[in-house]
Protein backbone atom coordinates (compact mmCIF):
# COMPACT_ATOMS: atom_id res chain seq x y z
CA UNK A 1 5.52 30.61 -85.15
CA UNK A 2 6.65 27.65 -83.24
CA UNK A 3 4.02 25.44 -85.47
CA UNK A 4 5.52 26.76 -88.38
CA UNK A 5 9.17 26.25 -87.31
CA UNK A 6 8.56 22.65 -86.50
CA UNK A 7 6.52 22.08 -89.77
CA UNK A 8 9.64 23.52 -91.62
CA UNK A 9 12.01 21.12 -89.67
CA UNK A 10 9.84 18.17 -90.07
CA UNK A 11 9.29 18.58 -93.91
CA UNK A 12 13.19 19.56 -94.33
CA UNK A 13 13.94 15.99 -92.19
CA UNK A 14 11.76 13.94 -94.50
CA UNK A 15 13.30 15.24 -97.87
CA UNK A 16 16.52 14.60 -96.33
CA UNK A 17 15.49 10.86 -96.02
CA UNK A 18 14.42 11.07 -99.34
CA UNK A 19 17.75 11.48 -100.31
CA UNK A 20 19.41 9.54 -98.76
CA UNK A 21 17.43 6.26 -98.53
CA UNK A 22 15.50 6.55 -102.49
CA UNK A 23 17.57 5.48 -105.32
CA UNK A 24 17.39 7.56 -108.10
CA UNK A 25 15.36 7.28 -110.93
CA UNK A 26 18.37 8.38 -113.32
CA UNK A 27 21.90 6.95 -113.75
CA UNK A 28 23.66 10.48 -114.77
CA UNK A 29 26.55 11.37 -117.03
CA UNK A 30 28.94 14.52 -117.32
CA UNK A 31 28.05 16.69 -120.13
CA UNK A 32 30.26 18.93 -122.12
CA UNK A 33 28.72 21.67 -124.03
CA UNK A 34 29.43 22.67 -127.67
CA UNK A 35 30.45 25.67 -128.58
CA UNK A 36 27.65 28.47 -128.70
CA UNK A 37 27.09 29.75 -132.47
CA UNK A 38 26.42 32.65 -133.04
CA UNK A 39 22.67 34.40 -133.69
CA UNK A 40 20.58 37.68 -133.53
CA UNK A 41 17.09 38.25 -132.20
CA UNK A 42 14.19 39.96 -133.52
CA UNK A 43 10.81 40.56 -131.72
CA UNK A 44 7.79 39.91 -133.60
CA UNK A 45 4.53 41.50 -132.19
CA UNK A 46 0.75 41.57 -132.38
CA UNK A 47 -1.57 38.88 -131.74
CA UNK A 48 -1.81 35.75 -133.69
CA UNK A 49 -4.97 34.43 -135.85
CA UNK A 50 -5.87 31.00 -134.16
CA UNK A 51 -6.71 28.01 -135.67
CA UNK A 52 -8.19 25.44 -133.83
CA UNK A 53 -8.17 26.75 -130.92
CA UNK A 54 -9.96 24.30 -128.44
CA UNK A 55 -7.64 21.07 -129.85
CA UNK A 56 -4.07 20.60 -127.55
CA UNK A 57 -0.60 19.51 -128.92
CA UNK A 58 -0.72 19.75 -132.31
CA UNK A 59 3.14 18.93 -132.28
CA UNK A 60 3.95 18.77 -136.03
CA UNK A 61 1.31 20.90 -138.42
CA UNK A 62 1.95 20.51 -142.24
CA UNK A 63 0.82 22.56 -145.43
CA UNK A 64 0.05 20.92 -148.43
CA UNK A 65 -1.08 22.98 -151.45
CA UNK A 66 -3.36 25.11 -148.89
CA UNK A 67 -4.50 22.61 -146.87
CA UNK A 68 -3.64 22.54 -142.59
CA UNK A 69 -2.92 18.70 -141.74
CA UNK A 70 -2.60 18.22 -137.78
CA UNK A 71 -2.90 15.48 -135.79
CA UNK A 72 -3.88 16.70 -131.95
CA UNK A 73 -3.67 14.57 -128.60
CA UNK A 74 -7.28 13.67 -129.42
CA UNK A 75 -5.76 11.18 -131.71
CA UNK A 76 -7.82 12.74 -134.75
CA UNK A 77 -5.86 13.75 -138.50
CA UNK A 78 -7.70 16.67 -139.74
CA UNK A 79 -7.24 18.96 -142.44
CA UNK A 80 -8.21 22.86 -142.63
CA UNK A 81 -8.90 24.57 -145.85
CA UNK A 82 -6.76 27.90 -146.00
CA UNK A 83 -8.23 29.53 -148.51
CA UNK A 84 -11.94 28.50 -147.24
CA UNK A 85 -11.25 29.08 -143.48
CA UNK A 86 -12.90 25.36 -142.60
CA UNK A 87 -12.82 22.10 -141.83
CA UNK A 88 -12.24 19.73 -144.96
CA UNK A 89 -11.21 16.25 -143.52
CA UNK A 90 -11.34 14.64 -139.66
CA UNK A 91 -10.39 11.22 -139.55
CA UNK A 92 -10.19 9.38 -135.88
CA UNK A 93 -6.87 7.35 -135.97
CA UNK A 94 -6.24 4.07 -134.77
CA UNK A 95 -2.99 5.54 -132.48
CA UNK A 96 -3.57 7.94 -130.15
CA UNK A 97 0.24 8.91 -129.41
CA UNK A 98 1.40 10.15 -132.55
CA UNK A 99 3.67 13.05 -132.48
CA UNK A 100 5.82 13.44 -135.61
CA UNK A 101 4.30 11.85 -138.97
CA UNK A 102 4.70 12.07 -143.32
CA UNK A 103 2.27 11.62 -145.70
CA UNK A 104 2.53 9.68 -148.90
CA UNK A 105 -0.55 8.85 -151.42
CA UNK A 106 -2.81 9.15 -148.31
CA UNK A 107 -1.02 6.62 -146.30
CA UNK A 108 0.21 8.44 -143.15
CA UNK A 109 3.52 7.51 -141.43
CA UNK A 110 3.71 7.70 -138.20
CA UNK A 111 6.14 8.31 -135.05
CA UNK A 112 3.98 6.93 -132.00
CA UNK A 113 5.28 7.65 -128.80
CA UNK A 114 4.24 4.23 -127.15
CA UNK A 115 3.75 1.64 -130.40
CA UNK A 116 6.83 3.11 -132.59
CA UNK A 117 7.03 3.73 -136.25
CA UNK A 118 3.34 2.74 -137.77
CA UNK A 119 1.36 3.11 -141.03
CA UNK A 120 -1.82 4.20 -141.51
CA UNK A 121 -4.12 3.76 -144.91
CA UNK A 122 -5.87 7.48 -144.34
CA UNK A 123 -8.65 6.31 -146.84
CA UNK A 124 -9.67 3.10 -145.02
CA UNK A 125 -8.00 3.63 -141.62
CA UNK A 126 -8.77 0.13 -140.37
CA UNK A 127 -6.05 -1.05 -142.03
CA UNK A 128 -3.10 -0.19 -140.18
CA UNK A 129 0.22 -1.54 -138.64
CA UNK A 130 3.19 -1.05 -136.76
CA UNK A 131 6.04 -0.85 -138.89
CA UNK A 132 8.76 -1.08 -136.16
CA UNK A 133 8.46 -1.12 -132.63
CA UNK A 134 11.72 -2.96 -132.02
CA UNK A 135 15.44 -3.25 -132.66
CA UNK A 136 18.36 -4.84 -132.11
CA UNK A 137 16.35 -6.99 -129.68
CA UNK A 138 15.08 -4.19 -127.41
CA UNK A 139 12.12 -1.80 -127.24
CA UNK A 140 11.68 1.37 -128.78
CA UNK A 141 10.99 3.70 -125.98
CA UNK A 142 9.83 6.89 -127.51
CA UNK A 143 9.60 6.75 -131.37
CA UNK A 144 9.47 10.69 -131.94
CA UNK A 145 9.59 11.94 -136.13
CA UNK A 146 9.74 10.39 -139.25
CA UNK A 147 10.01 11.63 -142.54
CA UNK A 148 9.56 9.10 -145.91
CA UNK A 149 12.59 9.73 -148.75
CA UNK A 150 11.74 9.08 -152.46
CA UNK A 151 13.05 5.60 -152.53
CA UNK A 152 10.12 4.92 -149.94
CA UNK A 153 12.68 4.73 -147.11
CA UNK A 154 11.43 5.66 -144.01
CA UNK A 155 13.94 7.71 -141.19
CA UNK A 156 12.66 8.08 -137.75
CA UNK A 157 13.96 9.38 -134.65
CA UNK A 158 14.04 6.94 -131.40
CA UNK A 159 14.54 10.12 -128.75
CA UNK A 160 15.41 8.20 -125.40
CA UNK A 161 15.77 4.44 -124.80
CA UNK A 162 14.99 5.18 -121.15
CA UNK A 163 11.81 7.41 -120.58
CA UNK A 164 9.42 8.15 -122.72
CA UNK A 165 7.15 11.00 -123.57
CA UNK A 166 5.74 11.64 -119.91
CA UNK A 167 8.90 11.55 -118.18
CA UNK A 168 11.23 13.58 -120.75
CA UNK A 169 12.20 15.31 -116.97
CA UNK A 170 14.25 12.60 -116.20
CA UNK A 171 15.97 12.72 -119.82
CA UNK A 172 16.84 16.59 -119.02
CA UNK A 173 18.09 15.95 -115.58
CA UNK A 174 19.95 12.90 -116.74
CA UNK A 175 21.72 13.94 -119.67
CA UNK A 176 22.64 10.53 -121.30
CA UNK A 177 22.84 9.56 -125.09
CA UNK A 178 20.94 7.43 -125.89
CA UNK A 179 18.51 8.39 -128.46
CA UNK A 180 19.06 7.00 -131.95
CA UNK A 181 18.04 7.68 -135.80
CA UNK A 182 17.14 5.04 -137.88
CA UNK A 183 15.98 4.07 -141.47
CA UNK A 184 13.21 1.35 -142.35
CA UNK A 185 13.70 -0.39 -145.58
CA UNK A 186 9.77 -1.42 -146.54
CA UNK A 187 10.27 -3.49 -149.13
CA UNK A 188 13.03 -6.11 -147.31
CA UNK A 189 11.31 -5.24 -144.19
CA UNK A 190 14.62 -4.45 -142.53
CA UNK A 191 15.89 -1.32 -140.39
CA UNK A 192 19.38 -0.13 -140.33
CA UNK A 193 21.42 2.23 -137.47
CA UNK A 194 22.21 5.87 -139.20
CA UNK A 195 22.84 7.41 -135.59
CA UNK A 196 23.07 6.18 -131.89
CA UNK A 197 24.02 7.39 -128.55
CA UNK A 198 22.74 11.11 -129.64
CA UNK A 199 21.53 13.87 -127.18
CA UNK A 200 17.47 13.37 -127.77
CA UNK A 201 17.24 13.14 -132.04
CA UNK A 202 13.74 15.13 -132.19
CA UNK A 203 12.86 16.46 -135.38
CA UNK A 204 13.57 15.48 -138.99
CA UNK A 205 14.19 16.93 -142.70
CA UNK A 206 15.37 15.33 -145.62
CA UNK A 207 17.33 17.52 -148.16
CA UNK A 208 16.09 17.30 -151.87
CA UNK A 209 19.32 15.39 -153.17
CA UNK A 210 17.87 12.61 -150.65
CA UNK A 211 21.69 12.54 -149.48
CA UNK A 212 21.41 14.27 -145.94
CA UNK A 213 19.06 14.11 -142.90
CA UNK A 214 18.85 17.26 -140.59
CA UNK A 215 18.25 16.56 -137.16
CA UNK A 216 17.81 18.66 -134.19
CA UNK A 217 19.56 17.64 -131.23
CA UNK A 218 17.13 19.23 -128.57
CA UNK A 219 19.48 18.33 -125.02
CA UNK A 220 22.56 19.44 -126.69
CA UNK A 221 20.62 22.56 -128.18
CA UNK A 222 21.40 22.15 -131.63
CA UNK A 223 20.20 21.81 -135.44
CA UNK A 224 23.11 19.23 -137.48
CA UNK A 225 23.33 17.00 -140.73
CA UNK A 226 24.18 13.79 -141.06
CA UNK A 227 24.98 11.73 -144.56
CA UNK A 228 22.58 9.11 -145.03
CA UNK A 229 24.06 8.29 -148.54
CA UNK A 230 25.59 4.55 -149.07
CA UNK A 231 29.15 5.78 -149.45
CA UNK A 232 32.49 6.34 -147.29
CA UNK A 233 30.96 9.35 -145.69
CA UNK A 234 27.70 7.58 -144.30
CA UNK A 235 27.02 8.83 -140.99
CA UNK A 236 29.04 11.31 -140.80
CA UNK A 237 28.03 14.34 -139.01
CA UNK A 238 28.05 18.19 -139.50
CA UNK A 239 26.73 20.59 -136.71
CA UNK A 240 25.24 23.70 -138.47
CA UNK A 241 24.11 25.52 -135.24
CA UNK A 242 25.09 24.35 -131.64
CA UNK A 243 24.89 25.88 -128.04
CA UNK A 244 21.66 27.69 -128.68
CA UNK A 245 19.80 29.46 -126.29
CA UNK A 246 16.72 27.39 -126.33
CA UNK A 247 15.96 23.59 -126.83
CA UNK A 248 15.43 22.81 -130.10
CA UNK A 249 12.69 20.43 -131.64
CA UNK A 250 10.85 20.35 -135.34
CA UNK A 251 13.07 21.69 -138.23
CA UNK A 252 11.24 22.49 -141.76
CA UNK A 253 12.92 23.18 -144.77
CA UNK A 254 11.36 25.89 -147.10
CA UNK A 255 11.03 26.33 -151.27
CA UNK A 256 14.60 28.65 -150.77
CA UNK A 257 16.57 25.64 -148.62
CA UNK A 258 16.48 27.72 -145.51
CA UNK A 259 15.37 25.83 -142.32
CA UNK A 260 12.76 27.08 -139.84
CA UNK A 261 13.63 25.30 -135.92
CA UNK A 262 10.67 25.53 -132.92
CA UNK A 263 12.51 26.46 -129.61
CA UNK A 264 9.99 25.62 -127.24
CA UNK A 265 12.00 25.90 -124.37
CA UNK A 266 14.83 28.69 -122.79
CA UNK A 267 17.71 26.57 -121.27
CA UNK A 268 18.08 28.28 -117.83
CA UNK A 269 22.24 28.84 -116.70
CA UNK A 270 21.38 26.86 -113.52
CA UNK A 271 20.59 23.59 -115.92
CA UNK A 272 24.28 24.66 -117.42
CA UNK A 273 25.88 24.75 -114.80
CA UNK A 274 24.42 21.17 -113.55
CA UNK A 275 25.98 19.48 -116.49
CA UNK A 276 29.20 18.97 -115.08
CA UNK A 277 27.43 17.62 -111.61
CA UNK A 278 25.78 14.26 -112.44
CA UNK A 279 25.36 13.50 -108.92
CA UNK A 280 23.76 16.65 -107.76
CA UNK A 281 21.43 15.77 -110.58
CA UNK A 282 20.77 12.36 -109.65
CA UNK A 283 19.83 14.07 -106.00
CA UNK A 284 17.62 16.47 -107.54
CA UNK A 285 15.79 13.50 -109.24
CA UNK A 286 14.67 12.16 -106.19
CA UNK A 287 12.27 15.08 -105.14
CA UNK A 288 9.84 16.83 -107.48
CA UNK A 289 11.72 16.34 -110.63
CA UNK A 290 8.39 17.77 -112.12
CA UNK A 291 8.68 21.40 -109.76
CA UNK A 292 12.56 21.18 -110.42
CA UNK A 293 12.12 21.60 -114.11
CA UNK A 294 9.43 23.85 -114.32
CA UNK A 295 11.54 26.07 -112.33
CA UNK A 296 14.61 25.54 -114.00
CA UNK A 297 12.99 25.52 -117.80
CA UNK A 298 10.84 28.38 -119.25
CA UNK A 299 8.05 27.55 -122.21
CA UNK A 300 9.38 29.65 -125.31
CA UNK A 301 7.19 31.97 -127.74
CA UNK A 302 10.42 31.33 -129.89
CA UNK A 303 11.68 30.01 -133.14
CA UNK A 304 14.49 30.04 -135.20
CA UNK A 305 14.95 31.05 -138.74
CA UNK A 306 18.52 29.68 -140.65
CA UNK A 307 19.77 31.23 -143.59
CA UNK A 308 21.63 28.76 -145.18
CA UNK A 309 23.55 31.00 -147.68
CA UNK A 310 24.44 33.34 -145.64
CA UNK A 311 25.08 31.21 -142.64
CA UNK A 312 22.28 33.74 -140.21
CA UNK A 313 20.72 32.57 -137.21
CA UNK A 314 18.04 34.69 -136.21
CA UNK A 315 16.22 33.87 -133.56
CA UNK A 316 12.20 35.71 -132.88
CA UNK A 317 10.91 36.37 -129.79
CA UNK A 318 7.09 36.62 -130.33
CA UNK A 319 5.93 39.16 -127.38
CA UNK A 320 2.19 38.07 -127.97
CA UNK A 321 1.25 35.84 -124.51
CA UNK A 322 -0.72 33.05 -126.29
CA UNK A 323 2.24 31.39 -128.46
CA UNK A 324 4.02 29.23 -125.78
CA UNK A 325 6.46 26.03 -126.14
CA UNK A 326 6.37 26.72 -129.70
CA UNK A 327 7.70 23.16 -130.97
CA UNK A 328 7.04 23.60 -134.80
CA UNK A 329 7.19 26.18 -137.46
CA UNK A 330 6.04 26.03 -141.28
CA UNK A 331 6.06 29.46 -143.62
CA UNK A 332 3.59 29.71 -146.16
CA UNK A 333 2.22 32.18 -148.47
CA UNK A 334 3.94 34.80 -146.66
CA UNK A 335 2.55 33.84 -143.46
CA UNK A 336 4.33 31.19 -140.54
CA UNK A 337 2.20 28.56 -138.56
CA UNK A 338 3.37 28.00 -135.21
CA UNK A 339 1.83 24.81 -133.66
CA UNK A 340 3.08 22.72 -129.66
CA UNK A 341 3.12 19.28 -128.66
CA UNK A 342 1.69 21.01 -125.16
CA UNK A 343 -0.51 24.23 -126.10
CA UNK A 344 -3.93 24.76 -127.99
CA UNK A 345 -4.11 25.98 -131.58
CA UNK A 346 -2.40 26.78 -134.42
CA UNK A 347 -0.65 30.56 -134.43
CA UNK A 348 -0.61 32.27 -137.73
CA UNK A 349 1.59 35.16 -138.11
CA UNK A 350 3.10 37.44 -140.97
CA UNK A 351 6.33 36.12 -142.25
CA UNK A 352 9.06 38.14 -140.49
């Protein structure tokens, strides 16, 4: 017992050095939250049909005209036959960090977490480039989704210009602003601001009248649009669902202009209720910011559908174990594909 006691005393001294003596890794900032909108929740259960189930963080799946196209940490595109159950297309790609990406006459466009915004001929993949890695004279720290308009614009999402992908930990605990959206211009060669100082811009989708961007907002917990046209109203904002329950990542628009949102992780009331306490935060940094968050976040079998004429949130709760940090979702053909940036596979369920 006495062992024990003086163990306990020891370790309790030394993470009180810690404290005191390491600087933190995070400069921290106040945060107010925005009002909660409303929502309902639905449980959807059974087990999923798994695709691909030995290949990890398949952040962003897309369906093209029955074909699967994912790109998985093992820095391979692929595409999966619906209809034929297989394997159609594996092509090893020349960055290994891609998370969000868009696909135009087989040229792939792609958000790379450590090189930025980069192109990628899908027929002869040697030739490649990176599109943008900097602006306004500084690095792009985490370059995170893009999505290509019909002009050939490109929009893409810089998340943090402090930590990148492996340390988004510190970007919960520090709460600061600093993620941006931009647009590349390929034919001048030139990018221009649309958004800065935002909450972690994550994932993108352009509206059909090429007019407005939705973005989700995933430290403020919230889907909004902003005006991307060239008129008096560029960059103006509009929230369309804020204070959510969950983080929010990926949004997909679908044939009837609803949106589909992964939640991939449950904010906790504890992380709340830190917000206002930058300091206690910046504390908290110092020891085990990795077993801090993993006790104060939860990975999410969740995702949102938005009814946009009716103005419904609904949020599902899928009680099946293996759908976890859910981070995209895409319906199709009366079925939804769930994919993660952490998790293996690609969950098929019945359209709620």
């Amino acid at each position: 017992m006495r062992k024990l006691l003086r163990f306990l005393l020891i370790f309790v001294a030394i993470l009180a050095l810690i404290m005191i003596f390491r600087k933190s890794p995070i400069k921290a900032m106040a945060f107010q939250e925005e009002p909660n909108s409303p929502y309902i929740e639905k449980t959807i259960t059974g087990e999923p049909e798994t695709i691909y189930p030995e290949i990890a963080g398949m952040e962003k799946a897309k369906i093209d005209e029955g074909i699967l196209k994912v790109i998985g940490r093992d820095g391979f595109y692929r595409e999966y036959s619906l209809a034929q159950k297989k394997e159609i297309k594996k092509i090893e790609l020349p960055y290994k960090h891609i998370d969000g990406y868009d696909i135009w006459a087989d040229v792939l466009y792609g958000a790379d977490m450590n090189e930025g915004l980069v192109k990628i001929n899908l027929k002869n993949p040697a030739e490649h480039e990176v599109l943008v890695s900097h602006f306004g004279g500084r690095k792009l720290v985490f370059v995170d989704d893009c999505i290509v308009a019909k002009n050939g614009d490109i929009y893409f999402t810089n998340a943090s210009e402090v930590f990148g992908a492996d340390k988004t930990t510190l970007e919960t605990l520090a709460m600061n602003p600093t993620g941006d959206i931009l647009r590349y211009n390929p034919r001048i060669k030139t990018c221009k601001m649309i958004l800065e100082n935002k909450y972690f811009p994550n994932g993108l989708t352009l509206l059909e009248d090429q007019q407005s961007l939705i973005f989700t907002e995933t430290l403020s917990r919230s889907v909004k649009k902003v005006h991307v046209g060239e008129d008096t109203d560029f960059g103006k904002v509009f929230p369309l669902a804020t204070g959510l329950p969950s983080y929010t990542d990926n949004v997909f628009e679908d044939e009837k202009g609803n949106f589909w949102v992964g939640l991939p992780a449950q904010n906790d009331p504890m992380v709340s209720a830190l917000k206002n306490f930058p300091k206690v935060r910046e504390a908290i940094s110092k020891i085990l910011p990795l077993w801090v968050a993993n006790l104060l976040t939860k990975d999410s079998g969740r995702f949102m559908h938005m009814d946009t004429k009716t103005g419904q949130n609904t949020i599902y709760n899928i009680e099946s174990k293996t759908p976890k940090f859910v981070t995209n979702v895409v319906p199709y053909n009366g079925k939804i594909y769930l994919s993660s940036f952490t998790y293996k596979g690609v969950w098929v369920f019945d359209e709620p």
